[in-house]
Protein backbone atom coordinates (compact mmCIF):
# COMPACT_ATOMS: atom_id res chain seq x y z
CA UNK A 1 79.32 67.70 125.56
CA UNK A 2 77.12 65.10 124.23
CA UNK A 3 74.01 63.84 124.73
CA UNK A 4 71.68 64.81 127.61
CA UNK A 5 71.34 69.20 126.64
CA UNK A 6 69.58 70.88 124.14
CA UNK A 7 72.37 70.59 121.82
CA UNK A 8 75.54 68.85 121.78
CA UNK A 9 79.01 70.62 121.76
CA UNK A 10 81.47 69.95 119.39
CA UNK A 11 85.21 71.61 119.44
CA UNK A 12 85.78 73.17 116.73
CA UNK A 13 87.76 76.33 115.15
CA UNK A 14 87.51 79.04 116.31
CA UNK A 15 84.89 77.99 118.69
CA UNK A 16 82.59 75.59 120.07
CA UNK A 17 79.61 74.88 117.89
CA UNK A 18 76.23 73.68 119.19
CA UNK A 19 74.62 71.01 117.04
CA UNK A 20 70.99 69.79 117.48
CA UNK A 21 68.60 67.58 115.63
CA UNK A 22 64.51 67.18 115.78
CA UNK A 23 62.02 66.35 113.20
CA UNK A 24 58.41 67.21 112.43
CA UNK A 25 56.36 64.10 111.56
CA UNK A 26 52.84 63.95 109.77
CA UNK A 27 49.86 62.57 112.51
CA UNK A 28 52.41 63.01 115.51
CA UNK A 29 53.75 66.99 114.87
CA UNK A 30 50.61 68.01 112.40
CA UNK A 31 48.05 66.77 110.29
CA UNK A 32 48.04 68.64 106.66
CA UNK A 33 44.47 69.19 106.88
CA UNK A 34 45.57 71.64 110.05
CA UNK A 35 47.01 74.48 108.26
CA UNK A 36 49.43 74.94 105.10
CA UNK A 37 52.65 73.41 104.16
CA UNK A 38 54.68 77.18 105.15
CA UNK A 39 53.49 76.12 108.71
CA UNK A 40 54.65 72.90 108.65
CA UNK A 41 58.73 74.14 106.79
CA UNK A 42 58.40 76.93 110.08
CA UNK A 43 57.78 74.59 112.79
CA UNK A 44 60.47 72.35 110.98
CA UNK A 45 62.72 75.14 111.60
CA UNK A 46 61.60 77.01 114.95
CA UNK A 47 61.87 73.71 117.10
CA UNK A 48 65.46 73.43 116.09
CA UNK A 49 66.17 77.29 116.30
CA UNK A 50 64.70 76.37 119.97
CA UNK A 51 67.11 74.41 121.05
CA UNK A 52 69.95 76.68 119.87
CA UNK A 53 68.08 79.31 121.98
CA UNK A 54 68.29 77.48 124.77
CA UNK A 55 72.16 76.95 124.56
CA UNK A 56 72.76 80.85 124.17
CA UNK A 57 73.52 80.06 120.80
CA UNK A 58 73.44 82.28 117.49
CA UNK A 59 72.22 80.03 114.45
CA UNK A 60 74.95 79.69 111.50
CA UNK A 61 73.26 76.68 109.55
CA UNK A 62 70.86 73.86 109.29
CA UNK A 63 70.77 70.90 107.07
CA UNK A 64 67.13 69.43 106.02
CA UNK A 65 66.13 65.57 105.12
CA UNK A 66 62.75 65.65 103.77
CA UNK A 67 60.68 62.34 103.46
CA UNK A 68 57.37 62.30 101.79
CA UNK A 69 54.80 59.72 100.01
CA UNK A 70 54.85 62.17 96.89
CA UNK A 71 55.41 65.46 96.84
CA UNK A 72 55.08 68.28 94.15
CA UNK A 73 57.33 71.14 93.14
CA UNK A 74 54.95 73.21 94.24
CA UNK A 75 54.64 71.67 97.63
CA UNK A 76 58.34 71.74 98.27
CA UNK A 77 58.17 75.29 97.49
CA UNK A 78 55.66 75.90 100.02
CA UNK A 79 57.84 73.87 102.58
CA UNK A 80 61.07 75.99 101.62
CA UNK A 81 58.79 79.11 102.19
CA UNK A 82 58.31 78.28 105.50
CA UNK A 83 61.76 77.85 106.48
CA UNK A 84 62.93 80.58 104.27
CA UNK A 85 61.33 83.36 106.11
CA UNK A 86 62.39 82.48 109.48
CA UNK A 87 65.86 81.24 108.32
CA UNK A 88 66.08 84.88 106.71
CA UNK A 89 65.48 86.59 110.28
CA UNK A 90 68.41 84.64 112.22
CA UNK A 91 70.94 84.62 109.89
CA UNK A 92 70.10 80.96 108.90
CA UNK A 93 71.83 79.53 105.80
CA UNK A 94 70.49 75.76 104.72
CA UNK A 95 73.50 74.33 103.00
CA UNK A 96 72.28 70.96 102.13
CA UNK A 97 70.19 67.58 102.86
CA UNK A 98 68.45 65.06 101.51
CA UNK A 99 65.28 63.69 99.79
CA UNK A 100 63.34 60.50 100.17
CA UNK A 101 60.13 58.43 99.69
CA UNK A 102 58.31 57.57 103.14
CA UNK A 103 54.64 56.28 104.24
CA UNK A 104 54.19 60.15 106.10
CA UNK A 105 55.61 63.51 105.43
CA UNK A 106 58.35 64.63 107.79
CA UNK A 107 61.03 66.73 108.04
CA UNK A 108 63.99 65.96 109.86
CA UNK A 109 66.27 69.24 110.30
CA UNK A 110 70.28 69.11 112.08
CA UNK A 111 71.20 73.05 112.91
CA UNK A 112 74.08 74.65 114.52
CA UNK A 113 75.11 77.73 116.11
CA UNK A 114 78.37 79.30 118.00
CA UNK A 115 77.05 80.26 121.66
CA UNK A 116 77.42 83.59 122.49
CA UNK A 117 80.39 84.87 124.67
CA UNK A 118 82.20 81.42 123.35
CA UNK A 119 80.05 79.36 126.12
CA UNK A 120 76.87 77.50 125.88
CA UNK A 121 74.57 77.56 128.65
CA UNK A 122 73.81 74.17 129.78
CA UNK A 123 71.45 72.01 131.78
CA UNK A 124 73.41 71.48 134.99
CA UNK A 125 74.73 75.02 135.44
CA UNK A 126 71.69 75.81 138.11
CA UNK A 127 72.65 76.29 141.58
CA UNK A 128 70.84 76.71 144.86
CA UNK A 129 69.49 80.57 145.69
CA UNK A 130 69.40 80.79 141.62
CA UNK A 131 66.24 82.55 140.41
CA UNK A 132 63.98 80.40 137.68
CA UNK A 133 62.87 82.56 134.54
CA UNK A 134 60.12 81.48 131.95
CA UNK A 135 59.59 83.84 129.05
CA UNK A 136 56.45 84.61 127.29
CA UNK A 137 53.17 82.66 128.74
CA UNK A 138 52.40 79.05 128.53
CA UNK A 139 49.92 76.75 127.68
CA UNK A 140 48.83 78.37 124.28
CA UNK A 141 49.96 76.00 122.15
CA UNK A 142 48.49 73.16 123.87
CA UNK A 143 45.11 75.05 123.71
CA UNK A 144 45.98 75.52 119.88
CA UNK A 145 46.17 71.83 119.58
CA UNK A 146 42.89 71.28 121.27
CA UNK A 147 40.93 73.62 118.86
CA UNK A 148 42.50 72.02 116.02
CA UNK A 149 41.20 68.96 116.95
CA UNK A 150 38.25 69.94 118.29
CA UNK A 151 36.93 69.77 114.82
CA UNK A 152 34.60 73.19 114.62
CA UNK A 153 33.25 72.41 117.67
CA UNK A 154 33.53 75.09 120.57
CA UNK A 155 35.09 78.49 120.73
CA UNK A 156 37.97 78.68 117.85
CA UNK A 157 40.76 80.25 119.57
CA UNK A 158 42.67 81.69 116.55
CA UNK A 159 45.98 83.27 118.87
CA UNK A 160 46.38 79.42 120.21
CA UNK A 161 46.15 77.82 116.90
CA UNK A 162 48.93 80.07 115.46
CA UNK A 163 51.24 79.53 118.60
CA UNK A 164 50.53 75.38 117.55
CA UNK A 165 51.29 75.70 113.99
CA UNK A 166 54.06 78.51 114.40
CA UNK A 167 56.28 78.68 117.92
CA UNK A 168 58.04 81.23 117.78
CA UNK A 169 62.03 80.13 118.81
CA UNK A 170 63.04 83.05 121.76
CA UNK A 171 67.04 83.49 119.78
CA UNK A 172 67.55 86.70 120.42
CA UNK A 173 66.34 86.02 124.65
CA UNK A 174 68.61 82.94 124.51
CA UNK A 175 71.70 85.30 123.23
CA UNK A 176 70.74 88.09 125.66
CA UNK A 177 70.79 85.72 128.25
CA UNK A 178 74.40 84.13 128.04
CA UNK A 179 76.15 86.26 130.26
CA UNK A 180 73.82 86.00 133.05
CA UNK A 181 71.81 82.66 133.32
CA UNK A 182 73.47 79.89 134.77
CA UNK A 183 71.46 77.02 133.30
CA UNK A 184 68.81 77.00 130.31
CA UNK A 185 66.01 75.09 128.87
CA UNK A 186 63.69 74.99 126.42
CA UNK A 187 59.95 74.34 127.36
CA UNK A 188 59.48 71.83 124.69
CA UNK A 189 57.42 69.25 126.53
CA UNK A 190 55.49 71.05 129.49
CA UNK A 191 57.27 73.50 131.80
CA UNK A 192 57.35 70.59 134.77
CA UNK A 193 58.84 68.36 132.72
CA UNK A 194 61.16 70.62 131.60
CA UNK A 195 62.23 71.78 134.57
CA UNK A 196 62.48 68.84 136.33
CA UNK A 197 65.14 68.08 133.51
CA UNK A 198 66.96 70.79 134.79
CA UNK A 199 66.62 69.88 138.23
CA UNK A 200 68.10 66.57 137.55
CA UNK A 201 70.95 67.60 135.49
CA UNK A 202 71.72 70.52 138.30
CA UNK A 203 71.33 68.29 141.18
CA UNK A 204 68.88 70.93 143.11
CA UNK A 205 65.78 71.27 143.99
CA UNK A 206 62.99 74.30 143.02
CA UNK A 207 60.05 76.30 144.70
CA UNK A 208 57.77 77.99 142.33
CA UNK A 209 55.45 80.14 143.19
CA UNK A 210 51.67 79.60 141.22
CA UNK A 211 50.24 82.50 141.01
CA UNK A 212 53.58 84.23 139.04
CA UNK A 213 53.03 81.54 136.68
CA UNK A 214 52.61 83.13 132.97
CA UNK A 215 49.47 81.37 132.00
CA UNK A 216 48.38 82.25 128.33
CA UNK A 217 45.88 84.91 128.70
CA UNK A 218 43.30 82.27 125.96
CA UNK A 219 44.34 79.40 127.96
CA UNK A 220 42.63 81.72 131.44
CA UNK A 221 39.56 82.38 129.69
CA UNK A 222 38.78 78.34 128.59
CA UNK A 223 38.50 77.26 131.89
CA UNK A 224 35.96 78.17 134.71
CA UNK A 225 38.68 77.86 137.78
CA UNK A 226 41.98 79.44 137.30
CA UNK A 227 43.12 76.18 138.98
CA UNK A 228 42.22 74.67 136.00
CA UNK A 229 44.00 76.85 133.62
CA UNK A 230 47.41 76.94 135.39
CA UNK A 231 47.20 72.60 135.71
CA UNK A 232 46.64 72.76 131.68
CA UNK A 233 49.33 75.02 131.40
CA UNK A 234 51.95 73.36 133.44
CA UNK A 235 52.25 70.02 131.56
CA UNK A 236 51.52 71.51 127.78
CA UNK A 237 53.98 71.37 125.69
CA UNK A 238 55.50 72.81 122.64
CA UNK A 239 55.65 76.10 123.86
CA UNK A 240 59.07 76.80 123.06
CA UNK A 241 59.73 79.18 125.89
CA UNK A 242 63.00 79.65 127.66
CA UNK A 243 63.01 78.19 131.44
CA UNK A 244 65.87 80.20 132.39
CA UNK A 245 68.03 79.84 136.19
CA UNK A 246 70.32 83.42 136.72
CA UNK A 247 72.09 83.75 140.13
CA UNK A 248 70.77 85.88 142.79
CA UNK A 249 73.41 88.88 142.03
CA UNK A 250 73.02 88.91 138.14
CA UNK A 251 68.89 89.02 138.43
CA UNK A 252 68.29 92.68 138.34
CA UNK A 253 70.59 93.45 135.67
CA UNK A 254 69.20 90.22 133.84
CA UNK A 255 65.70 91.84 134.52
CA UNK A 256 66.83 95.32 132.88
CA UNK A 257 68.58 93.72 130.23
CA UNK A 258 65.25 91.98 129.31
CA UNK A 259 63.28 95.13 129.16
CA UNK A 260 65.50 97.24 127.31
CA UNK A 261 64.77 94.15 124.56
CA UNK A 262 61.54 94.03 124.88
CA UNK A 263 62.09 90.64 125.79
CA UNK A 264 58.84 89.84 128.49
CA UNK A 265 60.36 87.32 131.51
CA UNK A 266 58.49 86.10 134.63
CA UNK A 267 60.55 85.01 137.93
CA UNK A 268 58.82 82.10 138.67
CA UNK A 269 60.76 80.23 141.73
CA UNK A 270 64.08 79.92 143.44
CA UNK A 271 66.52 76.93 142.74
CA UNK A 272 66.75 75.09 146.66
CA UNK A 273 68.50 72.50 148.21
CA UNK A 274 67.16 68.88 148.11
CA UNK A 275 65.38 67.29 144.89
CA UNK A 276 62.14 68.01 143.20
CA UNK A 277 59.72 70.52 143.08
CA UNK A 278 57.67 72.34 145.36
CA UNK A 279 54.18 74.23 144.08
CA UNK A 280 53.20 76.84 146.83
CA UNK A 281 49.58 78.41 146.42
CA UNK A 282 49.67 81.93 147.08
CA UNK A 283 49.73 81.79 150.69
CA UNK A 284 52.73 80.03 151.04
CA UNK A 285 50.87 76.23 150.94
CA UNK A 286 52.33 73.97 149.22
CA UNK A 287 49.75 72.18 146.28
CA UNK A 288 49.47 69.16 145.03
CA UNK A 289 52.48 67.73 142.55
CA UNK A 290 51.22 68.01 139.50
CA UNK A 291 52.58 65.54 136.72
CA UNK A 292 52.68 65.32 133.08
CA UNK A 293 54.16 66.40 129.78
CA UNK A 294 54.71 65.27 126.42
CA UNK A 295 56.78 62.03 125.92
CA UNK A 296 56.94 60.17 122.43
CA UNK A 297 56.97 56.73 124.22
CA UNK A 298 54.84 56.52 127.39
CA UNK A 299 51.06 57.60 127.63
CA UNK A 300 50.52 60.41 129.83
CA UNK A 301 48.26 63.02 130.87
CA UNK A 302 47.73 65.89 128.49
């Protein structure tokens, strides 16, 4: 499989391996006056160990190019720190890379992982009567973002700021999920986006339901009109939940299988026939389409 999932998938002995790329780039991922160099070597990390997640996949080992104006032993150290911890708690080995001058600091990580079961979940696997998971809440990180750049002013929201400069990559969800989801996700760039990603590569349609939306409980409390809240927390993005489809017949063992983990999931919608998305309030009425999400090259509505 390549291009157009999460990860690609490469044969290989004596399984498939996933294989994704992303970077972290100073003034478009983080500004170093936001927080500490460990935060920025995590993030590096998490959004990678993200997209494993979101193929089912375990994480073997990642290779790291670092680019940076000047850099100190010191500061790499604090970089490696950051990855080191998290890389620790998956089972993460870095087993090479590459350093370079640039203009910006960034940090451009390749990982890879063996899905679990010997299959990756994929993108187009959804089909109609399927049930659409989202773990966690939403819209915390975008609210983290805001307060960062909100510059002292207003209510520091410190929950929100951590979810911006550390997501926190749902592994062991994406593992316990292989043998029931159909399709998978990661809710990198705003949940509709996301999903409509999904949708596309599926060939269905979807019905969610607003009110079971997870909105971030700090995310509720910033705005007046819970209308409000759930339109900021539909198009933020990095997240780094798992949007997750699991057939009809699978869903209650799926559900149990999430609470014995302790892993918190909210059934959101049903996968339909047709294309696109429907909102319903909750009386049934459908709302208005909301759009938006994060995209590198277009200006949109954040």
């Amino acid at each position: 499989m390549g291009p157009g999932d999460d990860c690609a998938v490469v044969a290989s002995s004596p399984g498939p391996l996933c294989v994704t790329t992303d970077a972290v780039v100073e003034g478009i991922h983080f500004r170093r006056a936001d927080g500490r160099l460990e935060d920025v070597g995590h993030k590096a990390l998490a959004v990678n160990l993200s997209d494993l997640a979101a193929m089912g996949a375990r994480p073997r080992w990642f290779l790291c190019a670092l680019a940076a104006p000047s850099l100190t032993l010191g500061e790499a150290r604090a970089l490696g720190r950051g990855m080191a911890a998290l890389a620790r708690r998956f089972s993460a080995a870095l087993v090479g890379g590459n350093v370079s001058r640039a203009r910006e600091l960034s940090l451009t990580l390749t990982a890879a992982g063996t899905p679990a079961g010997g299959k990756p979940l994929l993108r187009s696997g959804g089909s109609v009567g399927d049930w659409l998971y989202v773990s966690g809440t939403l819209g915390g990180a975008r609210l983290g973002l805001r307060s960062l750049r909100a510059k002292g002013r207003g209510r520091p929201v410190p929950r929100a700021v951590r979810r911006q400069r550390r997501p926190e990559p749902r592994v062991a969800l994406g593992v316990l999920s292989a043998p029931y989801a159909s399709a998978a996700i990661d809710v990198s760039d705003g949940l509709l986006q996301d999903l409509g990603r999904l949708l596309s590569a599926s060939g269905v349609g979807a019905q969610l339901d607003a009110a079971r939306i997870p909105v971030d409980p700090d995310v509720r409390l910033a705005f007046a009109r819970p209308a409000g809240a759930l339109r900021f927390a539909l198009v933020g993005g990095e997240d780094y939940e798992l949007l997750l489809a699991v057939p009809a017949g699978r869903a209650r063992a799926f559900e149990r299988a999430c609470a014995r983990a302790g892993e918190a999931v909210t059934a959101i919608g049903r996968l339909v026939p047709g294309a696109g998305l429907r909102l319903l309030d909750a009386r049934g009425r459908p709302l208005q389409r909301l759009a938006g999400g994060f995209d590198h090259f277009r200006t949109v509505k954040r």
